[in-house]
C-alpha atoms as a PDB file:
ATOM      1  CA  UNK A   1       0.000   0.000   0.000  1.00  0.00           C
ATOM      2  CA  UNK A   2       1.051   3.271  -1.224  1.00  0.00           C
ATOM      3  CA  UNK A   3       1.499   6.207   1.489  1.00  0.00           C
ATOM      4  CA  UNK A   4      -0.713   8.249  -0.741  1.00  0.00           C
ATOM      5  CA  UNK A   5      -4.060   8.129  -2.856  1.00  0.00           C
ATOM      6  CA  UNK A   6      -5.705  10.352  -5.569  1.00  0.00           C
ATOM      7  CA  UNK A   7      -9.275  10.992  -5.264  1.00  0.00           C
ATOM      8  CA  UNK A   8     -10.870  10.933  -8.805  1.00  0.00           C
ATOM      9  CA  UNK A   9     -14.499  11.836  -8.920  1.00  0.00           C
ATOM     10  CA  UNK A  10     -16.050  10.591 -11.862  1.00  0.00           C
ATOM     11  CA  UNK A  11     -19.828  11.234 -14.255  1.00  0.00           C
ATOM     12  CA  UNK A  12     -19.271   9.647 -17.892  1.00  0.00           C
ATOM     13  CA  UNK A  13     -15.726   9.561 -18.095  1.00  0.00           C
ATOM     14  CA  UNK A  14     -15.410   6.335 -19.970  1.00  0.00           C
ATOM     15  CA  UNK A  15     -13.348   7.925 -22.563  1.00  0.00           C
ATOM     16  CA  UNK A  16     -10.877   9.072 -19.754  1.00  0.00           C
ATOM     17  CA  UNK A  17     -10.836   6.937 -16.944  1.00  0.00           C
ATOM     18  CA  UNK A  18      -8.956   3.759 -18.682  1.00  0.00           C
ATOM     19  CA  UNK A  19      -6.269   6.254 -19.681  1.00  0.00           C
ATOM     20  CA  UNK A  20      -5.600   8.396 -16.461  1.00  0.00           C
ATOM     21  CA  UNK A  21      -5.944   5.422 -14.236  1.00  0.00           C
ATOM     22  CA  UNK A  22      -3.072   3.764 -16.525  1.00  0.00           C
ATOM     23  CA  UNK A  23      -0.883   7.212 -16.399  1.00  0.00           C
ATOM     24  CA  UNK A  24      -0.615   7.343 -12.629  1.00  0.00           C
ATOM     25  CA  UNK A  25       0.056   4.390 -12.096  1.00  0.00           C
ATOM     26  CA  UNK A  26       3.002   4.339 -14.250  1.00  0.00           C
ATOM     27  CA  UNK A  27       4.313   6.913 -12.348  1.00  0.00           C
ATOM     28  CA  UNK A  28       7.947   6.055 -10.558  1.00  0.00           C
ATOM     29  CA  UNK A  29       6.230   6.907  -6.865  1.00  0.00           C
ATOM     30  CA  UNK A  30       3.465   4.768  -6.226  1.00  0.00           C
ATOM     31  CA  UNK A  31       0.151   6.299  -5.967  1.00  0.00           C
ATOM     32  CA  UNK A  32      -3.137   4.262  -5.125  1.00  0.00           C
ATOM     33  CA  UNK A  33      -6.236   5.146  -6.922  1.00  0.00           C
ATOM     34  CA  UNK A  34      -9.824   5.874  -5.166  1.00  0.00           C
ATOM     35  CA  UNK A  35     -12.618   6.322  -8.138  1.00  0.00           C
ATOM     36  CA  UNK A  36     -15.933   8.286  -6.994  1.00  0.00           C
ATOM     37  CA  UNK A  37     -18.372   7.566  -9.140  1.00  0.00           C
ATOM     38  CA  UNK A  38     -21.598   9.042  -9.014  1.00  0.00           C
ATOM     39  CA  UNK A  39     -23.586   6.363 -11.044  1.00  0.00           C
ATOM     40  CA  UNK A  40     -22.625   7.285 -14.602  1.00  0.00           C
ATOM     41  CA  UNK A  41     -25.001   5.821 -17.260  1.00  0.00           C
ATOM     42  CA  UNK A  42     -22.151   5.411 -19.690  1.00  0.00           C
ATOM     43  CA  UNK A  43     -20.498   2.618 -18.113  1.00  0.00           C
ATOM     44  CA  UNK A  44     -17.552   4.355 -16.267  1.00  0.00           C
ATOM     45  CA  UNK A  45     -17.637   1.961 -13.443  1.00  0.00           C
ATOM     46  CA  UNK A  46     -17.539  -1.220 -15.213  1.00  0.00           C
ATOM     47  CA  UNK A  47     -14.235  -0.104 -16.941  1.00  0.00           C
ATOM     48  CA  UNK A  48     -13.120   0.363 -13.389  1.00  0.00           C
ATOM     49  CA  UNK A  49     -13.956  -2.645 -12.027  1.00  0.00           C
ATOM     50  CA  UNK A  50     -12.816  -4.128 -14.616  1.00  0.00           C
ATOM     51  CA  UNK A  51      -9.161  -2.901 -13.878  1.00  0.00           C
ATOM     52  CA  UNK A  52      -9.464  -3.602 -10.327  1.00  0.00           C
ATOM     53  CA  UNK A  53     -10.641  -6.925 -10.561  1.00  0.00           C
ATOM     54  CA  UNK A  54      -7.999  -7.983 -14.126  1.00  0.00           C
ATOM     55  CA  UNK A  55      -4.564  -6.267 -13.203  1.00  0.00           C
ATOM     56  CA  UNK A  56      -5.138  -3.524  -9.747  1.00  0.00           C
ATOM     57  CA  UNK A  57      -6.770  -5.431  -7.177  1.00  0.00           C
ATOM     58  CA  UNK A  58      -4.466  -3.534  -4.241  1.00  0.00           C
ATOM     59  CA  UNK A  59      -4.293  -0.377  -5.474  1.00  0.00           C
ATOM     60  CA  UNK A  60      -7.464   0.753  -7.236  1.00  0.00           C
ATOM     61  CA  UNK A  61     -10.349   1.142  -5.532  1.00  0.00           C
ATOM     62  CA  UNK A  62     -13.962   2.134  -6.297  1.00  0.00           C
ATOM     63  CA  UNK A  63     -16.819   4.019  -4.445  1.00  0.00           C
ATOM     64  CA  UNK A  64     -20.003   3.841  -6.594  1.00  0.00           C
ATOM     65  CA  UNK A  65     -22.903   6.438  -5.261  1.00  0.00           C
ATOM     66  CA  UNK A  66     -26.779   6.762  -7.285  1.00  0.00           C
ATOM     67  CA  UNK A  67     -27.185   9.913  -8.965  1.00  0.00           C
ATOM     68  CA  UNK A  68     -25.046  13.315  -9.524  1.00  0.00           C
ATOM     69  CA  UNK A  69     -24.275  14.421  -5.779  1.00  0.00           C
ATOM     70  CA  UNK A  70     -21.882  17.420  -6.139  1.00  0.00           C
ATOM     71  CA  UNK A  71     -18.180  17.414  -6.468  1.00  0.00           C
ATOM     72  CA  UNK A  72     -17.841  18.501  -2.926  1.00  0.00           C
ATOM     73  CA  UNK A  73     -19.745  15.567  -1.594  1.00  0.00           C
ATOM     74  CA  UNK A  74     -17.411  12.993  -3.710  1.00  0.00           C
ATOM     75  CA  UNK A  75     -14.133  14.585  -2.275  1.00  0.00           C
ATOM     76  CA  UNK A  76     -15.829  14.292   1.266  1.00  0.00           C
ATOM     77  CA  UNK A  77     -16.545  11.314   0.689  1.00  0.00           C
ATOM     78  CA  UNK A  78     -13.385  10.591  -0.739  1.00  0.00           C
ATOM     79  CA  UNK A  79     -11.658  11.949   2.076  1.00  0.00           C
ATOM     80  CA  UNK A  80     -13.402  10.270   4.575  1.00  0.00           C
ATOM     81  CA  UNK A  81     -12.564   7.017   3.151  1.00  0.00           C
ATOM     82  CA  UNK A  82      -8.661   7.783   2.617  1.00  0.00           C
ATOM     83  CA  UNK A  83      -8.628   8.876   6.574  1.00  0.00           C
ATOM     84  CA  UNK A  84     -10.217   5.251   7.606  1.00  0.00           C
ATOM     85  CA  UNK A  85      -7.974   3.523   5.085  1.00  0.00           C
ATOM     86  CA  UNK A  86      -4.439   5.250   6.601  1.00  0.00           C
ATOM     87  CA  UNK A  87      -3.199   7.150   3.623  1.00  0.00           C
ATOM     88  CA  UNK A  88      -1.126  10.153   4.708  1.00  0.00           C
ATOM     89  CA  UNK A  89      -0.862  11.832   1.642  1.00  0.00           C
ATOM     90  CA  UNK A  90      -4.394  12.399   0.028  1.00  0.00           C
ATOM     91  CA  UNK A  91      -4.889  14.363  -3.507  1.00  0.00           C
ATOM     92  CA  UNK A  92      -7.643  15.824  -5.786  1.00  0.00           C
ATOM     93  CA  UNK A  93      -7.541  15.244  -9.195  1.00  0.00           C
ATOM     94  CA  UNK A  94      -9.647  15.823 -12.591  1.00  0.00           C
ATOM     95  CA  UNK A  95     -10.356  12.654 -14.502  1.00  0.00           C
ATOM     96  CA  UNK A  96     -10.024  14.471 -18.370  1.00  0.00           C
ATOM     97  CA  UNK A  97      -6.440  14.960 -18.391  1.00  0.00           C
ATOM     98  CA  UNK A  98      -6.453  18.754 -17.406  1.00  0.00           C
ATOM     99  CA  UNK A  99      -4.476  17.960 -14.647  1.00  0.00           C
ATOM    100  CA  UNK A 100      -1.455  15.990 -15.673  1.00  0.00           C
ATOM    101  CA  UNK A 101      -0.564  12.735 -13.676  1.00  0.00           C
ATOM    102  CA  UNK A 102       3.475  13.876 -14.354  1.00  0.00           C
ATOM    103  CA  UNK A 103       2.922  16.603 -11.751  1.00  0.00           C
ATOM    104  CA  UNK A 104       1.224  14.451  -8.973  1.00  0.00           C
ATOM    105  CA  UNK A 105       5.100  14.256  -7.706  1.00  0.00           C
ATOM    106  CA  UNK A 106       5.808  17.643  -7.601  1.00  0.00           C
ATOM    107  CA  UNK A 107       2.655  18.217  -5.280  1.00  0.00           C
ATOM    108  CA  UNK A 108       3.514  15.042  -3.333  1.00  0.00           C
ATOM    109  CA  UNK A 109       7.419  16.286  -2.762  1.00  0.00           C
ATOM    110  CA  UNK A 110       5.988  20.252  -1.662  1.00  0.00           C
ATOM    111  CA  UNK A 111       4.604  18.159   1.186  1.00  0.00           C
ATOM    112  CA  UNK A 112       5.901  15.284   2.046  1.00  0.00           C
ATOM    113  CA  UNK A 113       9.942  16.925   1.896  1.00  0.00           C
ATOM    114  CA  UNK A 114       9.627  20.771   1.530  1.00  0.00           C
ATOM    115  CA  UNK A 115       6.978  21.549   4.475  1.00  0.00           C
ATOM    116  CA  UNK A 116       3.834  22.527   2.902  1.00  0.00           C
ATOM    117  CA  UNK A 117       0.241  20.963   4.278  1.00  0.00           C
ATOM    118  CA  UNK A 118      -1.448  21.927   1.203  1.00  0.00           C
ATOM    119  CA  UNK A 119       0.100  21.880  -2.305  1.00  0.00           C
ATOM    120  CA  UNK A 120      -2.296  23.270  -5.021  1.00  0.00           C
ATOM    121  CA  UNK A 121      -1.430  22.650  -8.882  1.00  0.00           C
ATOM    122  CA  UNK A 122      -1.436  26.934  -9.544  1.00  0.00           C
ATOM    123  CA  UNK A 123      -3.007  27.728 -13.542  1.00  0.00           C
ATOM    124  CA  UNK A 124      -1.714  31.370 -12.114  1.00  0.00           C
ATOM    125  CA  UNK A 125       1.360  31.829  -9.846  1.00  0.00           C
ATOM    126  CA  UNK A 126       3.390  31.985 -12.723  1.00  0.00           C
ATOM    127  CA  UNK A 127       1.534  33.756 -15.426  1.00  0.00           C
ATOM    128  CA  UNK A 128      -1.633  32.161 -17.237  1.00  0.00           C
ATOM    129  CA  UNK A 129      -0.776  28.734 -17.683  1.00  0.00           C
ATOM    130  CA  UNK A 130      -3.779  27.315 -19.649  1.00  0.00           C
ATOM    131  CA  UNK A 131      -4.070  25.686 -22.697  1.00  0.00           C
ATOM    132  CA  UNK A 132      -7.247  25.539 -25.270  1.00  0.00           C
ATOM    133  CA  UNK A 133      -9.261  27.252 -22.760  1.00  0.00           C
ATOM    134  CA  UNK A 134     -11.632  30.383 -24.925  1.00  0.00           C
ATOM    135  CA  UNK A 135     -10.279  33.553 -24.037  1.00  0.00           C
ATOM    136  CA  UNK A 136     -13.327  34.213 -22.017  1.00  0.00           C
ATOM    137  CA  UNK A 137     -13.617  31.253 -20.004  1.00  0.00           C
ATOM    138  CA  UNK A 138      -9.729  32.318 -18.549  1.00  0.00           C
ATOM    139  CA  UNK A 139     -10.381  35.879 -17.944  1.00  0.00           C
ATOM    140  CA  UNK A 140     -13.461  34.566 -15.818  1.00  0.00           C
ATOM    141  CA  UNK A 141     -11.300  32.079 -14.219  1.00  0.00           C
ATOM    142  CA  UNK A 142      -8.053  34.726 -13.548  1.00  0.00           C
ATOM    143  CA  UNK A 143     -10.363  37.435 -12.443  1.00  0.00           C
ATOM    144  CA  UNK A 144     -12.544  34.944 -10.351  1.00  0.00           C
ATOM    145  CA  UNK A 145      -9.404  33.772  -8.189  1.00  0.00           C
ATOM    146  CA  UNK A 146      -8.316  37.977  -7.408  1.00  0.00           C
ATOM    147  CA  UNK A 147     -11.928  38.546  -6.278  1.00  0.00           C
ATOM    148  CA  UNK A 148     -11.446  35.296  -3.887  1.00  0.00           C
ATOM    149  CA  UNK A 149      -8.371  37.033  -2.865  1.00  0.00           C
ATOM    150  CA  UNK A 150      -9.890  40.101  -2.172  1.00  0.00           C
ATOM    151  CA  UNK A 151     -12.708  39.156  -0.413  1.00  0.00           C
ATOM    152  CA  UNK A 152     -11.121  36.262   1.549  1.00  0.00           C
ATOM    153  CA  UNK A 153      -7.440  37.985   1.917  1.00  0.00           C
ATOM    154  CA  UNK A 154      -6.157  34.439   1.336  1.00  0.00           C
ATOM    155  CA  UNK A 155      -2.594  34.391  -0.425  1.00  0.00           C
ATOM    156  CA  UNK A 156      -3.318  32.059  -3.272  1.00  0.00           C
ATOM    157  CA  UNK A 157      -3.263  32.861  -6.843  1.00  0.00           C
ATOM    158  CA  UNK A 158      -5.487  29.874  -8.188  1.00  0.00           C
ATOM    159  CA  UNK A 159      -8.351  29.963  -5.649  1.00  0.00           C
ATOM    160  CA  UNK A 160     -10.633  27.941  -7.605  1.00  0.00           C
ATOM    161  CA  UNK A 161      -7.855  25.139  -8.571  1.00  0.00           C
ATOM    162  CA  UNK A 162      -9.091  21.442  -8.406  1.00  0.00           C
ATOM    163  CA  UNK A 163      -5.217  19.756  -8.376  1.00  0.00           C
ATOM    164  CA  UNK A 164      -4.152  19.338  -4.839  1.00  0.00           C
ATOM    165  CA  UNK A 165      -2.227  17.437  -2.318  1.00  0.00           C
ATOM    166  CA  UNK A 166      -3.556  17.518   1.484  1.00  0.00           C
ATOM    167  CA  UNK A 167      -1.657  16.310   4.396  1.00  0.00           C
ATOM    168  CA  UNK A 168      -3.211  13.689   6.626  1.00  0.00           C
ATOM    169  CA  UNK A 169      -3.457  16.088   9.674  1.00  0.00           C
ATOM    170  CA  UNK A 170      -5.413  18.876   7.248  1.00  0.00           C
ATOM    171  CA  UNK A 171      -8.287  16.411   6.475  1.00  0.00           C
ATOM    172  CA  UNK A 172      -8.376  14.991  10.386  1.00  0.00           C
ATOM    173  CA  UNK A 173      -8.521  18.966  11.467  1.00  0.00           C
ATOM    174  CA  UNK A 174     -11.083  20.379   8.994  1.00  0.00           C
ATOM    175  CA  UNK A 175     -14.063  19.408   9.935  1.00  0.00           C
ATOM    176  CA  UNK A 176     -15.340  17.971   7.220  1.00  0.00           C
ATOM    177  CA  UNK A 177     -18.956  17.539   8.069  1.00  0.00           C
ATOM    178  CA  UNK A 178     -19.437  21.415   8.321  1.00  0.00           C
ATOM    179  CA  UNK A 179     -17.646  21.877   4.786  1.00  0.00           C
ATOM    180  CA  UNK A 180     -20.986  23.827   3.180  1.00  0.00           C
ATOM    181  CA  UNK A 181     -20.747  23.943  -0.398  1.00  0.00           C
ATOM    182  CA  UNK A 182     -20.942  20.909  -3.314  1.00  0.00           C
ATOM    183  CA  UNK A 183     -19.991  22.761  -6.551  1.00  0.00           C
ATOM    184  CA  UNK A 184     -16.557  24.035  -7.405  1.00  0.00           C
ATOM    185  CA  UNK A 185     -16.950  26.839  -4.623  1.00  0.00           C
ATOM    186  CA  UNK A 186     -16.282  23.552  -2.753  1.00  0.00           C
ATOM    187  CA  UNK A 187     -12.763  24.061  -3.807  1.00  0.00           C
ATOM    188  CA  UNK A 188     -12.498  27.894  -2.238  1.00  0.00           C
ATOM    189  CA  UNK A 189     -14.460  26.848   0.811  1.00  0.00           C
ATOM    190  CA  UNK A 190     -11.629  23.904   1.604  1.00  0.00           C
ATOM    191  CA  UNK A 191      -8.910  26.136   0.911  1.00  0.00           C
ATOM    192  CA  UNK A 192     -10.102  28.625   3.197  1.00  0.00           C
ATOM    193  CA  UNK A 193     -10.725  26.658   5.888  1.00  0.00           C
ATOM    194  CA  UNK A 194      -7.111  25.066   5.876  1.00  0.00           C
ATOM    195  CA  UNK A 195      -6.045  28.867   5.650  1.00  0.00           C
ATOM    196  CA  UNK A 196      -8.067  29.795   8.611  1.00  0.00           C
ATOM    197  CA  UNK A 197      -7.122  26.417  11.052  1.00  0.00           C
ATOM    198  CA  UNK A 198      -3.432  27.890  10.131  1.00  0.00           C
ATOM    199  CA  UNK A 199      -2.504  25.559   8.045  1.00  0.00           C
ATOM    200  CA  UNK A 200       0.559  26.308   5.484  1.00  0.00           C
ATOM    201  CA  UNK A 201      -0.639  26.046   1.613  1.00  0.00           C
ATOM    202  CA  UNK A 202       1.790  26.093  -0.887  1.00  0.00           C
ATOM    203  CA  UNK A 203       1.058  27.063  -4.854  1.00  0.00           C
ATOM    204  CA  UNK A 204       3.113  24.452  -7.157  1.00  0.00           C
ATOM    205  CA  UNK A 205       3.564  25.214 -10.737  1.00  0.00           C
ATOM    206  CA  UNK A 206       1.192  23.156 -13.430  1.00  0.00           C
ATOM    207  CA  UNK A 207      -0.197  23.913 -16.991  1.00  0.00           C
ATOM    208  CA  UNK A 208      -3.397  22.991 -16.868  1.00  0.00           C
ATOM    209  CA  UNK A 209      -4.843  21.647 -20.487  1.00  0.00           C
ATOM    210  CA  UNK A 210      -8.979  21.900 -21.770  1.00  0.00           C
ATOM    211  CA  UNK A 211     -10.118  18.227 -22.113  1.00  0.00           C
ATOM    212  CA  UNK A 212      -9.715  16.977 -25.568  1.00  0.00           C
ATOM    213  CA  UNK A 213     -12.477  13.616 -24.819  1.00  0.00           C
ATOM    214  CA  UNK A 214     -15.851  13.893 -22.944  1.00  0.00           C
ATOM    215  CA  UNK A 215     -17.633  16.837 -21.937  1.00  0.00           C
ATOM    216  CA  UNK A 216     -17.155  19.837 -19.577  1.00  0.00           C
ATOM    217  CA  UNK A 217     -19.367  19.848 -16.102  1.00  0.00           C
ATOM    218  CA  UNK A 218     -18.577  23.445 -16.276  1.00  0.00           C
ATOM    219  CA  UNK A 219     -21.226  26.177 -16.854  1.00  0.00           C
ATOM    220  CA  UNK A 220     -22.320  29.808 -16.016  1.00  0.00           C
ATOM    221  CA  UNK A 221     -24.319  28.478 -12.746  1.00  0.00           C
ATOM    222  CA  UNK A 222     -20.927  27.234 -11.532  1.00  0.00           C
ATOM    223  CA  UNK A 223     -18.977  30.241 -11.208  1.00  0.00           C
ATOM    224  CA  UNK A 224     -22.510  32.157 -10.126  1.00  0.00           C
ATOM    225  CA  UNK A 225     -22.335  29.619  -6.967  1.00  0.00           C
ATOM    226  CA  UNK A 226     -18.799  30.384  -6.184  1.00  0.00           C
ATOM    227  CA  UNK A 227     -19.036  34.530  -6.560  1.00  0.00           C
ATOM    228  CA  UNK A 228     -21.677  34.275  -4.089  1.00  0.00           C
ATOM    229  CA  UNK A 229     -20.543  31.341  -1.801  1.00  0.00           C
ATOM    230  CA  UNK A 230     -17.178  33.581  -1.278  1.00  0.00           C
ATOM    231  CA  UNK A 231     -19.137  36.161   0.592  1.00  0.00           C
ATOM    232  CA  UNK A 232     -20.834  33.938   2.830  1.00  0.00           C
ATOM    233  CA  UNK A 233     -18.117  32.485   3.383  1.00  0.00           C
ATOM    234  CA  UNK A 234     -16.196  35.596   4.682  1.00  0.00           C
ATOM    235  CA  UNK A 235     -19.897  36.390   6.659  1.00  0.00           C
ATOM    236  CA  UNK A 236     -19.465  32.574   8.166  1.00  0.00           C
ATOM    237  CA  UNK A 237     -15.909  33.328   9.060  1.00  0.00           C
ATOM    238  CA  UNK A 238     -16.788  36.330  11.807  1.00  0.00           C
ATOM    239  CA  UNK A 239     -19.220  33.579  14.286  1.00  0.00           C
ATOM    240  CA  UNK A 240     -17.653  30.533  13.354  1.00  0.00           C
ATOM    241  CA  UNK A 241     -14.421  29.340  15.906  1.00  0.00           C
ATOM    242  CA  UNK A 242     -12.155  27.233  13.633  1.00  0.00           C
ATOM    243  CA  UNK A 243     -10.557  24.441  15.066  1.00  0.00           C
ATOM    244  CA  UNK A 244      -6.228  24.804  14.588  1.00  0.00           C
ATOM    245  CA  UNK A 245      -3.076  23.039  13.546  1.00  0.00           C
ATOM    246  CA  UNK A 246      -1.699  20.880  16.151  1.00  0.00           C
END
């Protein structure tokens, strides 16, 4: 068993998941594998099952839930499941290829040798690092991360990023039940609570690509969630005692 595990939350990924699943583990460090899958009608599950039952019995594993139930939910869950299973490394990570498998290392090294608890895959603390995203669609992303900033006064670039590596201790101090939000303001909401329990988070380099197979779960209703979500979450933050960093 691997000291680490990537969390991959999956909806009709069958044109991915074969592929990804492949690329990490052909990674030099050892990485397990934890699928979420939130009963996708295109068969997603069976091609993982398949795999873990043909050639990754001990190091890919499956969680299969009915219905769509939020990205924040399957990371919870996710998490969760990593903590009763003894992994002490625990990452997030896109099923489509926009997050590349090669760079799972460099998140794993920030904290497991170089002192970070929480090493996020930055699109922007290095420039714009995006590739076949529409113009618009990064100008709403770049300009939705400095009004996180703003708002929140949290030092990361790439607020909204989905690409990261937790420490153990983060996901046994956050308390994970009172996490609030299931879309990708999910991903702000985590990082701000790790920020707030003191927690050091570290911003590691990545270029992060468009998917080239399946289709986007992004839309307009998204980002609308996570605009809004940021200022309750700075509301929240004035009555709410969060617990800290041993």
């Amino acid at each position: 068993m691997s000291d680490s595990i990537v969390i991959i939350p999956t909806y009709n990924e069958k044109e991915n998941i074969e592929n990804i699943i492949r690329a990490v583990f052909a990674l030099k460090k050892a990485f397990d594998i934890l699928i979420i899958d939130d009963g996708s009608p295109d068969g997603t599950a069976e091609i993982v099952k398949r795999l873990q039952q043909q050639e990754f019995s001990d190091r890919l594993f499956i969680v299969e839930r009915s219905g769509k139930q939020g990205l924040g939910t399957a990371y919870i869950c996710g998490f969760k499941w990593a903590l009763e299973h003894g992994y002490d490394y625990v990452f997030e990570m896109d099923a489509d290829f926009s997050h590349s498998p090669d760079d799972l290392p460099k998140l794993y090294s920030a904290c497991a040798e170089q002192g970070a608890d929480v090493a996020i895959g930055s699109r922007y603390c290095n420039g714009v690092n995006v590739v076949n995203w529409p113009l618009g669609r990064v100008l709403m992303s770049y300009y939705a991360s400095m009004y996180v900033r703003l708002v929140l006064g949290i030092k990361v670039k790439d607020t909204t990023a989905g690409f990261k590596c937790y420490r153990r201790r983060v996901l046994e101090t956050i308390e994970l039940d009172n996490i609030h939000f299931k879309g990708y303001a999910f991903q702000i909401e985590m990082k701000y609570t790790a920020y707030k329990c003191g927690f050091k988070l570290v911003e590691v380099p990545i270029v992060f690509v468009n998917r080239v197979l399946g289709t986007s779960k992004m839309n307009t209703s998204i980002f609308g969630e996570a605009l809004f979500g940021v200022l309750r979450l700075k509301w929240w933050s004035f009555f709410r005692k969060y617990p800290q960093a041993s």
